[in-house]
Structures are given as C-alpha cells and as structure tokens.
Protein backbone atom coordinates (compact mmCIF):
# COMPACT_ATOMS: atom_id res chain seq x y z
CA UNK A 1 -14.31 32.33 -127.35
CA UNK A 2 -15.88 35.21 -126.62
CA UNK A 3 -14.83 38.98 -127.26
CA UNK A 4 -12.48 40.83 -124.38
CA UNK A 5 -12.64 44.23 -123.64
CA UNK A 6 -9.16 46.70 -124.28
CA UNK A 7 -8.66 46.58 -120.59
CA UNK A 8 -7.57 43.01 -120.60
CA UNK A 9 -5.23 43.19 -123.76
CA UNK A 10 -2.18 43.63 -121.49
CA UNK A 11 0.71 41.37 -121.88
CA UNK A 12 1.77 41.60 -117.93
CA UNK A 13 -2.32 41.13 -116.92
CA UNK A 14 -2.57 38.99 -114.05
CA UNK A 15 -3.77 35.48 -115.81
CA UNK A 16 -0.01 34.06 -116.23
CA UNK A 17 1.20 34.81 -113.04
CA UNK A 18 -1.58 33.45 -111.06
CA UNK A 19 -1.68 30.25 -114.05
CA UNK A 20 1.82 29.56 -112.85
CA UNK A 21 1.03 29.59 -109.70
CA UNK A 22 -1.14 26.41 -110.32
CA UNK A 23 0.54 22.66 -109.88
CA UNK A 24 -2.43 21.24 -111.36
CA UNK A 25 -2.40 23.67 -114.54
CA UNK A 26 0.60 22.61 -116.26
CA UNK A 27 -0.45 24.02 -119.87
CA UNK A 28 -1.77 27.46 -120.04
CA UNK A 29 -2.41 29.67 -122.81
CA UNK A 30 -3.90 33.48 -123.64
CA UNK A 31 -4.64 33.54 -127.57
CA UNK A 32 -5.47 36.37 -129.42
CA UNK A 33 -7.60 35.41 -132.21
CA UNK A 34 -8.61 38.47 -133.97
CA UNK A 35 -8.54 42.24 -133.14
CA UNK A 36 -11.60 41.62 -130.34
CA UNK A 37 -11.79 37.93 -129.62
CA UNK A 38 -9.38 36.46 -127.11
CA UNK A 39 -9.19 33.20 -125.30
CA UNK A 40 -7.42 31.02 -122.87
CA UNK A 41 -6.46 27.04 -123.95
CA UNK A 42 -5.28 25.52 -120.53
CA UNK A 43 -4.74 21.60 -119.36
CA UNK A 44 -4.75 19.60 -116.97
CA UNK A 45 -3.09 16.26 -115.65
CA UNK A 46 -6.93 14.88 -114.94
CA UNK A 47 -10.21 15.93 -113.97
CA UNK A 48 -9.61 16.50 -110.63
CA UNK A 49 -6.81 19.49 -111.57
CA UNK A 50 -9.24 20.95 -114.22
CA UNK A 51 -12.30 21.06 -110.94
CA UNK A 52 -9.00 23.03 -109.32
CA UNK A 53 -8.73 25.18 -111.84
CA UNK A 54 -12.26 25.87 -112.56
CA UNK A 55 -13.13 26.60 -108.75
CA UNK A 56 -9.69 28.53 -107.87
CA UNK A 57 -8.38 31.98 -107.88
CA UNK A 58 -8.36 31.92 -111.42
CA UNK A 59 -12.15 31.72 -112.34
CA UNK A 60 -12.76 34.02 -109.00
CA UNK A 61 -10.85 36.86 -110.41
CA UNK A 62 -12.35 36.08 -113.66
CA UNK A 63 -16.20 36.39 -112.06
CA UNK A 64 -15.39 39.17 -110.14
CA UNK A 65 -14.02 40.98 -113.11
CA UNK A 66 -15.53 40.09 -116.27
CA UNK A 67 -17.59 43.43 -116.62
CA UNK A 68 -14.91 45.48 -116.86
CA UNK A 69 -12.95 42.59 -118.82
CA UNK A 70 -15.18 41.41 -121.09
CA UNK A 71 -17.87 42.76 -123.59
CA UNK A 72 -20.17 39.29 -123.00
CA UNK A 73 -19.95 36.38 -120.97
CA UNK A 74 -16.95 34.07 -120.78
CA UNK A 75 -17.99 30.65 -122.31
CA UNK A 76 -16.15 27.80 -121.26
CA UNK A 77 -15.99 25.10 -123.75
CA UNK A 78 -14.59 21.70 -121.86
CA UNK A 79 -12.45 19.41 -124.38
CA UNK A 80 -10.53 15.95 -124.02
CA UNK A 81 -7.56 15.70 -125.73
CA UNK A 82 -6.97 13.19 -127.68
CA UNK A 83 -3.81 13.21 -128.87
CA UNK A 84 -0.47 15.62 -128.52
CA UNK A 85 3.05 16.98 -129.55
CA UNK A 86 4.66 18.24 -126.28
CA UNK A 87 8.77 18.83 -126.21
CA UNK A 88 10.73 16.90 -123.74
C-alpha cells in the first residue's frame, strides 16, 4: 500500500462506481489504513477476471491519474486466497 494524495480521499471518487461496473470483480474494497496510506483489496472469480481487472478501465484511470492521486507509485501486491467468510 502505498500513500494517496488528499485529492483521492473522497467517498463518491470514481473507483466504486466503475468497480461495480465489473462482472468479473465481485469483491472490491477502498481501505484507509492510516491518515496517508490507502489501498484497494479486490477479488476475483479466477485469473482470467483479475487479467480483466488489471487491463480495464480501472487500472487506465488509475495510470492516467496517479500523479495527481498519488504521492508514489501504486504497488500491486497479487495474493491467492486461501480461505474465506463470505455471507450468503
């Protein structure tokens, strides 16, 4: 997780909207984790969804914005689940 600039702090900030756009996103998180540091915790059915994600509108808007959104670098750390509570 890397730190995020004040301009992407806002509650209504594009991420969700275009996250629930996604069918192959169907867990999607923005975490604050202290004053500066924010992340995103997303999953996918398989790795073909995750590719989706990685290469879609998401990660564009991302690249095309991250110097005004961010204060370094976005670093992606990929993870397999390995076990999980969901409801339902």
């Amino acid at each position: 997780m890397r730190p995020i600039s004040e301009a992407s702090r806002r509650e209504d900030g594009p991420g969700l909207g275009m996250a629930q756009q996604e069918g192959t996103t169907p867990v999607w998180f923005a975490l604050q984790l202290s004053p500066s540091t924010f992340g995103i915790f997303d999953a996918f059915f398989d790795e073909a969804g995750r590719q989706a994600h990685l290469n879609g509108p998401i990660a564009q808007a991302l690249g095309a914005n991250a110097p005004k959104l961010l204060a370094q670098a976005p670093s992606i750390e990929r993870i397999d689940v390995l076990g999980a509570k969901l409801p339902g």
